[in-house]
N, C-alpha and C. Protein backbone atom coordinates (compact mmCIF):
# COMPACT_ATOMS: atom_id res chain seq x y z
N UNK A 1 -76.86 41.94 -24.78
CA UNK A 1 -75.47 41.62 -24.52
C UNK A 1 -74.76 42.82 -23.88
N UNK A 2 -74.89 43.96 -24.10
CA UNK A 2 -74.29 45.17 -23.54
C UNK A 2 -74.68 45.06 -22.42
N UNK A 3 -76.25 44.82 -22.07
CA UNK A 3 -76.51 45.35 -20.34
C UNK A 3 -75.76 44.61 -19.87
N UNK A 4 -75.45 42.74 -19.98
CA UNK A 4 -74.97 41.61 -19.14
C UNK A 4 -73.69 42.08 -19.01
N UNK A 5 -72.88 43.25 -20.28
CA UNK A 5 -71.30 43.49 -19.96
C UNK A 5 -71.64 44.41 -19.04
N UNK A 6 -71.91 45.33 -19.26
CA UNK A 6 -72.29 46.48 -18.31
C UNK A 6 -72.75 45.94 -16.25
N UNK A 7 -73.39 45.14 -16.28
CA UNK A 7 -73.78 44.47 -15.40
C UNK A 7 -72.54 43.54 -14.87
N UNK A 8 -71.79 42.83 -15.62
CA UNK A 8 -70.48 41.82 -15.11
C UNK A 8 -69.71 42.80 -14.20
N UNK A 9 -69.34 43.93 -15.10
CA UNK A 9 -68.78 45.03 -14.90
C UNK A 9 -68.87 45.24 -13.32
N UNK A 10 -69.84 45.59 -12.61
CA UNK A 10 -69.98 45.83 -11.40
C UNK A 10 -69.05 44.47 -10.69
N UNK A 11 -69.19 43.07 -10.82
CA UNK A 11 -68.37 42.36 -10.15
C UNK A 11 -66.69 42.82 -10.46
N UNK A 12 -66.44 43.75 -11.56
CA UNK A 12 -65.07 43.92 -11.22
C UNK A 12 -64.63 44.95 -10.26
N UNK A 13 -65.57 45.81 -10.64
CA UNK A 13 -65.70 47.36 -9.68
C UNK A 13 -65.58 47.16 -7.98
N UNK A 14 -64.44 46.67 -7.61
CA UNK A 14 -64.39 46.01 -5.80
C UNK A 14 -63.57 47.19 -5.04
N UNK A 15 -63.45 47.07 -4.37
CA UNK A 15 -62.61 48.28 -3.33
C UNK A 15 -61.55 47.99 -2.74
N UNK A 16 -61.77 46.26 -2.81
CA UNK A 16 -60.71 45.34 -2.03
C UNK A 16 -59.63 45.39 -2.92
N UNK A 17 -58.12 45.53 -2.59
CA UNK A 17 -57.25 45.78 -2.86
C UNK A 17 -56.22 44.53 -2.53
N UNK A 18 -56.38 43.79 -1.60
CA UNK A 18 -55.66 42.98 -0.95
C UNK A 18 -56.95 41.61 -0.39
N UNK A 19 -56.27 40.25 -0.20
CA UNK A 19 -57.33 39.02 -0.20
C UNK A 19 -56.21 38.76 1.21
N UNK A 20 -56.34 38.19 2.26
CA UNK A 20 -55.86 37.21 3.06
C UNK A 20 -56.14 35.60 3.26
N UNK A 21 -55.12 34.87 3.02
CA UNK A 21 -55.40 33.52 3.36
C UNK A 21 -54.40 33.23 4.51
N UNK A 22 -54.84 33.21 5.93
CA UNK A 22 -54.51 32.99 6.60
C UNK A 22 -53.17 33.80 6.71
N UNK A 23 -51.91 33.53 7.38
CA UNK A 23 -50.91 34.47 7.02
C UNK A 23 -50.33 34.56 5.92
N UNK A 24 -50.91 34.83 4.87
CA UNK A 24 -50.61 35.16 3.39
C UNK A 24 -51.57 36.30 2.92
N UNK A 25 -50.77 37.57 2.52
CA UNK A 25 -51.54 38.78 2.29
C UNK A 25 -51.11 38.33 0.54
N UNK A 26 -51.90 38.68 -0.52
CA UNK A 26 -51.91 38.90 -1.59
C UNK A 26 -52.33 40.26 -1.97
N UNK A 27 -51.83 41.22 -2.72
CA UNK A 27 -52.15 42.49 -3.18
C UNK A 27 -52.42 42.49 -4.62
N UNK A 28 -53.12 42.43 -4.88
CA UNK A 28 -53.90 42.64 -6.57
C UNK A 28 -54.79 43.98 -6.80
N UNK A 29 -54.21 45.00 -6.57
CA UNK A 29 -54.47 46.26 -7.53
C UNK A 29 -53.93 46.32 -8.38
N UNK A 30 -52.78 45.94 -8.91
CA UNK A 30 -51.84 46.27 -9.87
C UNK A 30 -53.06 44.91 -10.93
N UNK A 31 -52.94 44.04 -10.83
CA UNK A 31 -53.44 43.42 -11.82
C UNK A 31 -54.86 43.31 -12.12
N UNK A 32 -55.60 43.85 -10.73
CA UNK A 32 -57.25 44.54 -11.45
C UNK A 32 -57.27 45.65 -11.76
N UNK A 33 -56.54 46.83 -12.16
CA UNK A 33 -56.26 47.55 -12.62
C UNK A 33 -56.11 47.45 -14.08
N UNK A 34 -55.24 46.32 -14.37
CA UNK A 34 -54.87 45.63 -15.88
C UNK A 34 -55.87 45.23 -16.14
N UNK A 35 -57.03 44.17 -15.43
CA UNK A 35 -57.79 43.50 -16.15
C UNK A 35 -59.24 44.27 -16.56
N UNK A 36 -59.42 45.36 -15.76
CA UNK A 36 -60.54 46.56 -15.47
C UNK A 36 -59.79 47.52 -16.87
N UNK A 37 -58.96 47.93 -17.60
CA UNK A 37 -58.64 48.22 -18.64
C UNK A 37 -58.47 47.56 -19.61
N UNK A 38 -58.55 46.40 -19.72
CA UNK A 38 -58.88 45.25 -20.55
C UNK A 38 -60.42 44.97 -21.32
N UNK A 39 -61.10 44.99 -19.76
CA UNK A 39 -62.27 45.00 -19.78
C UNK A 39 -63.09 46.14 -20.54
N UNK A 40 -62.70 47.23 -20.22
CA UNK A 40 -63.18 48.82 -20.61
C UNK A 40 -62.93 48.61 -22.19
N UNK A 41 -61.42 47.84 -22.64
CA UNK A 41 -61.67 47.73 -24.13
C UNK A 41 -62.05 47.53 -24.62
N UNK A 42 -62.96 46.05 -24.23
CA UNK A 42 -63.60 45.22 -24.92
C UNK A 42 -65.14 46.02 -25.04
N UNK A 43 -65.32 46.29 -24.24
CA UNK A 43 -66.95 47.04 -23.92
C UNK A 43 -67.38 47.94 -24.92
N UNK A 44 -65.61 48.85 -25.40
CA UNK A 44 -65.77 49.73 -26.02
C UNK A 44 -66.01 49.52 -27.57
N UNK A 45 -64.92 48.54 -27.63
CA UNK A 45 -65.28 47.52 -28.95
C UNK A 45 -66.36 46.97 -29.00
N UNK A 46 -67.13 46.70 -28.51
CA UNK A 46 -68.79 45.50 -28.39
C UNK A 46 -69.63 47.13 -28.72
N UNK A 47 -68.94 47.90 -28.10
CA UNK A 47 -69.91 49.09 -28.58
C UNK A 47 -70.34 49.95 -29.54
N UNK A 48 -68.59 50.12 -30.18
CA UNK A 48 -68.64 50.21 -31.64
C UNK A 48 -69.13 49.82 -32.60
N UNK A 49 -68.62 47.99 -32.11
CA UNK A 49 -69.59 47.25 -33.49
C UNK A 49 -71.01 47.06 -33.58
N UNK A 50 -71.54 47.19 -32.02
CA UNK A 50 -72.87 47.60 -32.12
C UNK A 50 -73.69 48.65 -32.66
N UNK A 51 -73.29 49.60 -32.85
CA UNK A 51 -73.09 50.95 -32.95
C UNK A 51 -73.33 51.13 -34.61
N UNK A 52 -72.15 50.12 -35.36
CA UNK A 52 -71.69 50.16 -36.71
C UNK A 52 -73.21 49.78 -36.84
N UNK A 53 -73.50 47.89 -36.60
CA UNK A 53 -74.81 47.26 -36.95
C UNK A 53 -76.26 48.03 -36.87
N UNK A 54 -76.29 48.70 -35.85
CA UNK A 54 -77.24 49.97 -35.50
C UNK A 54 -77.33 50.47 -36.32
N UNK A 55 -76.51 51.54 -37.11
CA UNK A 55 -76.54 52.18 -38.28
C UNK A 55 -76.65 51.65 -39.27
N UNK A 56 -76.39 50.62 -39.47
CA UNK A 56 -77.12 49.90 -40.60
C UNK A 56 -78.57 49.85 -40.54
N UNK A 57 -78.36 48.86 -40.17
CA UNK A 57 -80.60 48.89 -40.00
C UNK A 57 -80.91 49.80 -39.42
N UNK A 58 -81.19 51.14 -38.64
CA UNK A 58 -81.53 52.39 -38.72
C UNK A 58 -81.46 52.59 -40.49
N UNK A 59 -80.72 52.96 -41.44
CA UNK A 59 -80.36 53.25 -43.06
C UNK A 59 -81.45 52.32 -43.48
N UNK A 60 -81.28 51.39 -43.78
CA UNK A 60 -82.22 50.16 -44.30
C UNK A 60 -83.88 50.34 -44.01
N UNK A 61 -84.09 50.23 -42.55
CA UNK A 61 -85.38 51.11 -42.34
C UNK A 61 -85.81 52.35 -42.88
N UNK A 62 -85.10 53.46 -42.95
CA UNK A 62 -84.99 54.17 -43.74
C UNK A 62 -85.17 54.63 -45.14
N UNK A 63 -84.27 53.71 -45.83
CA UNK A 63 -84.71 53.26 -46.93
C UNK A 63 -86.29 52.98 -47.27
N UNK A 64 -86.42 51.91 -46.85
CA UNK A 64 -87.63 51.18 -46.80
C UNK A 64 -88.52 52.25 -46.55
N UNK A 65 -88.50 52.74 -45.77
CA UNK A 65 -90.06 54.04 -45.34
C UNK A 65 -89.70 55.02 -46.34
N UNK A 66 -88.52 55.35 -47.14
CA UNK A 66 -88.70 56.51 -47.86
C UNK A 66 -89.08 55.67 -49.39
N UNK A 67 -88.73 54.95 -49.36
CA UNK A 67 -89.07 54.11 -51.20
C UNK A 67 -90.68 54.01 -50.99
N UNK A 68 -91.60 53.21 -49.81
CA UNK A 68 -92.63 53.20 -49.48
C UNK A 68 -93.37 54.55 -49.54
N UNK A 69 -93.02 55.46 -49.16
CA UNK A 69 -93.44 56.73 -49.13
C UNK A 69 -94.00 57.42 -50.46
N UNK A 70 -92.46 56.86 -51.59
CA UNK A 70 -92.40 57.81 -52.61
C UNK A 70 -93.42 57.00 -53.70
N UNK A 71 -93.80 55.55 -53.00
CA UNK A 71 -94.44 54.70 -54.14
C UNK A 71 -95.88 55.22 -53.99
N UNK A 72 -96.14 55.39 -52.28
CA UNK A 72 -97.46 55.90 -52.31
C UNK A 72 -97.70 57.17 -52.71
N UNK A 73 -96.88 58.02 -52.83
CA UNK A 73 -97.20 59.40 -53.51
C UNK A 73 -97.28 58.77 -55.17
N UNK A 74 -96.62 58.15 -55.34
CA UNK A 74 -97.36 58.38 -57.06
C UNK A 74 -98.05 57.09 -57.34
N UNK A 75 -98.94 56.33 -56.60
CA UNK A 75 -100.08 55.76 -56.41
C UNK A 75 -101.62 56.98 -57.04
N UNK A 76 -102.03 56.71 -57.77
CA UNK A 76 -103.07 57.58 -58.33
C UNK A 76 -104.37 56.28 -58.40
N UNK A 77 -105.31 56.86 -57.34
CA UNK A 77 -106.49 56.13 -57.44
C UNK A 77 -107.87 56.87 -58.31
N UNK A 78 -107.61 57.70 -58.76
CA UNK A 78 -109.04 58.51 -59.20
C UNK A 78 -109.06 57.50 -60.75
N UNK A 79 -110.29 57.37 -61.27
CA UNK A 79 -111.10 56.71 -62.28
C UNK A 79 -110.30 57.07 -63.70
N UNK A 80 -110.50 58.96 -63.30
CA UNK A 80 -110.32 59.99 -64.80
C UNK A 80 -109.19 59.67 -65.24
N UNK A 81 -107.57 60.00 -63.82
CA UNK A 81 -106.26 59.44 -64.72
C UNK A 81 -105.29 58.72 -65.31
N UNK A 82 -105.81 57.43 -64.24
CA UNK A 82 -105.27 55.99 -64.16
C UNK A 82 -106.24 55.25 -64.97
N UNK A 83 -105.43 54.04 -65.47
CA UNK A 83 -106.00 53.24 -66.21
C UNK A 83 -106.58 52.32 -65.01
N UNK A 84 -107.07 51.21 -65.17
CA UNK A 84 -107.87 50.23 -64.10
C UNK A 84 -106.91 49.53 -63.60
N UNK A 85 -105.60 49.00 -64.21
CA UNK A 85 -104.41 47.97 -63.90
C UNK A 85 -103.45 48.69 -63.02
N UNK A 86 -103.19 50.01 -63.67
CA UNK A 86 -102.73 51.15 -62.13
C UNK A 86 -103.65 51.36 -61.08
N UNK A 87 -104.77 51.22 -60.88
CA UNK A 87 -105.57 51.60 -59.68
C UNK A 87 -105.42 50.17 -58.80
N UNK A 88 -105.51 49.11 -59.88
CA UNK A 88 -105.51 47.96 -59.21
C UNK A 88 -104.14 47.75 -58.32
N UNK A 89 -102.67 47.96 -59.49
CA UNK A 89 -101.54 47.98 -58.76
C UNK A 89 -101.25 48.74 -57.46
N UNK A 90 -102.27 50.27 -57.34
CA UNK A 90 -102.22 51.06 -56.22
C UNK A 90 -102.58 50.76 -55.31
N UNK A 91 -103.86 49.94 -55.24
CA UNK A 91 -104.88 49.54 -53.89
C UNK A 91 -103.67 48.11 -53.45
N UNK A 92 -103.25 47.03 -54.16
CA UNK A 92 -102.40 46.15 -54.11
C UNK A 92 -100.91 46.53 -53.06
N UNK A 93 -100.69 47.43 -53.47
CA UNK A 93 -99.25 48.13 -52.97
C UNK A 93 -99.70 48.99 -51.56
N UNK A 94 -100.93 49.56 -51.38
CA UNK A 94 -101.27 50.08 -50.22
C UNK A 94 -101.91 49.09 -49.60
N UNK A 95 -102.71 47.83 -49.69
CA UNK A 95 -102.81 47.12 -48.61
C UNK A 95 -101.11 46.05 -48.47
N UNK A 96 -100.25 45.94 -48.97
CA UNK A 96 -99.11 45.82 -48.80
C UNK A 96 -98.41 46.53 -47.84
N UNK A 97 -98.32 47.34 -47.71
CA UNK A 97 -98.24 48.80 -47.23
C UNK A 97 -98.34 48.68 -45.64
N UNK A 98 -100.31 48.41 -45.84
CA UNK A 98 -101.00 47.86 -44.50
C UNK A 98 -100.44 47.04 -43.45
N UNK A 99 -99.94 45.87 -44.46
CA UNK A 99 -99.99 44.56 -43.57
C UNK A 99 -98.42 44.87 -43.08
N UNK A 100 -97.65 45.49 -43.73
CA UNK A 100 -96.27 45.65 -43.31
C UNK A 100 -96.19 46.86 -42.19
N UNK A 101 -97.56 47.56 -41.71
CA UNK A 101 -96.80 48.57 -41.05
C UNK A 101 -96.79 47.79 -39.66
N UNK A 102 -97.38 47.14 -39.20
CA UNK A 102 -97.28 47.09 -37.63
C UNK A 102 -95.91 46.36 -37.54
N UNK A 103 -95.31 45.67 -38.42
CA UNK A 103 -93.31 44.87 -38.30
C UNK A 103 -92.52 46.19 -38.76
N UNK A 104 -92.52 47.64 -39.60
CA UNK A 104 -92.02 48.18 -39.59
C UNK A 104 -92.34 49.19 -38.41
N UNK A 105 -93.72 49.22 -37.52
CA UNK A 105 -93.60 50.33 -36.41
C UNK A 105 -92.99 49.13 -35.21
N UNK A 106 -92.93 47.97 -35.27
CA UNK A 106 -91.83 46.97 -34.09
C UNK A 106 -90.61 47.20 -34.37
N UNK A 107 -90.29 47.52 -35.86
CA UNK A 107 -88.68 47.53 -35.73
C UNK A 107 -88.13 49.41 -35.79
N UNK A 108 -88.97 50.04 -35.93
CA UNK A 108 -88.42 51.26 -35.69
C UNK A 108 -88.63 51.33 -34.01
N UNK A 109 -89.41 50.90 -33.13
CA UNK A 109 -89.23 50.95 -31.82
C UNK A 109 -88.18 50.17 -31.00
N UNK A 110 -88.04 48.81 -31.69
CA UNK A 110 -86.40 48.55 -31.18
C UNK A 110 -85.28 49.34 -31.87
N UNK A 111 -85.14 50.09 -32.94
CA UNK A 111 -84.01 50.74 -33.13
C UNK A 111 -84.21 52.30 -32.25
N UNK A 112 -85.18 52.45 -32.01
CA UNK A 112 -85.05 53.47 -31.08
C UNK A 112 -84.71 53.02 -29.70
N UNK A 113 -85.22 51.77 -29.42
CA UNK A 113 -84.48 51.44 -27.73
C UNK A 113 -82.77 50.82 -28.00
N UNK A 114 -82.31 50.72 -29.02
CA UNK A 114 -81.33 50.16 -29.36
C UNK A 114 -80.17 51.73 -29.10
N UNK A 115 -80.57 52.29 -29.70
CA UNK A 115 -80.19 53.76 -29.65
C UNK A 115 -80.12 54.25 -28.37
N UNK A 116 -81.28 54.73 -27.97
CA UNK A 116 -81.26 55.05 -26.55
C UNK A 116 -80.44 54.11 -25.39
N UNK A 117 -79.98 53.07 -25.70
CA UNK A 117 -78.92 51.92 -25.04
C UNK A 117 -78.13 52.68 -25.37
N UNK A 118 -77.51 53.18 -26.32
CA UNK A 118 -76.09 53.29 -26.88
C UNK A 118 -75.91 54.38 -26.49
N UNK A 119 -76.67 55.95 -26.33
CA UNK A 119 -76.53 56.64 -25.69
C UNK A 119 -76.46 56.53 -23.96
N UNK A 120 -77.14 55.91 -23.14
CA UNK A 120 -77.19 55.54 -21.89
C UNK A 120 -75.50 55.05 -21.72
N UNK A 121 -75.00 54.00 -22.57
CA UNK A 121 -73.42 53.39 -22.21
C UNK A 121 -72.59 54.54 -22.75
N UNK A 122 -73.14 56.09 -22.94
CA UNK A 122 -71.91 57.03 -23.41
C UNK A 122 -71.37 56.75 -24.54
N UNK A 123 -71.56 56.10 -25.63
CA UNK A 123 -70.99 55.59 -26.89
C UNK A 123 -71.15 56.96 -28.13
């Protein structure tokens, strides 16, 4: 949605200042001027709240990889200190682990192109 504003954008961006219809000059700088600051608001707003939502799920991901992290650090597979129902719960939680990383390495790569958008529009 940003690129298509970003992209509309160029149809406002004109040089033409004045339209002729036959002997009738019309002058509209004064009011693409208004509507090109109108426009700039809205963009800026679509950017913010994008911006806000971004930071959310960036946090949430976050979350998620550091709770994941801290479960596999105290995952204990050796025989001597764990009982058999903890080793079992450990291997359980790391192929869990498994099957979830390739949707958590898709969504940390769209929040990084999501980002890198938001820097590119100057936000």
């Amino acid at each position: 949605l940003i690129l298509q504003v970003s992209t509309a954008r160029a149809t406002l961006d004109s040089t033409d200042t004045t339209a002729e219809f036959g002997p009738i000059v019309v002058r509209f700088n004064k009011v693409q001027s208004q509507v090109n600051l109108k426009y700039d608001s809205w963009q800026k707003e679509l950017q913010s709240y994008f911006a806000t939502v971004l930071s959310g799920r960036i946090q949430e991901n976050y979350d998620k990889t550091v709770d994941a992290k801290s479960r596999l650090e105290k995952v204990s597979l050796e025989g001597s200190s764990a009982a058999t129902s903890e080793i079992v719960l450990g291997v359980t939680y790391l192929q869990e682990v498994t099957q979830n990383l390739p949707a958590w390495h898709k969504m940390s790569k769209e929040l990084s192109d999501s980002e890198k958008l938001l820097k590119r529009q100057r936000h």
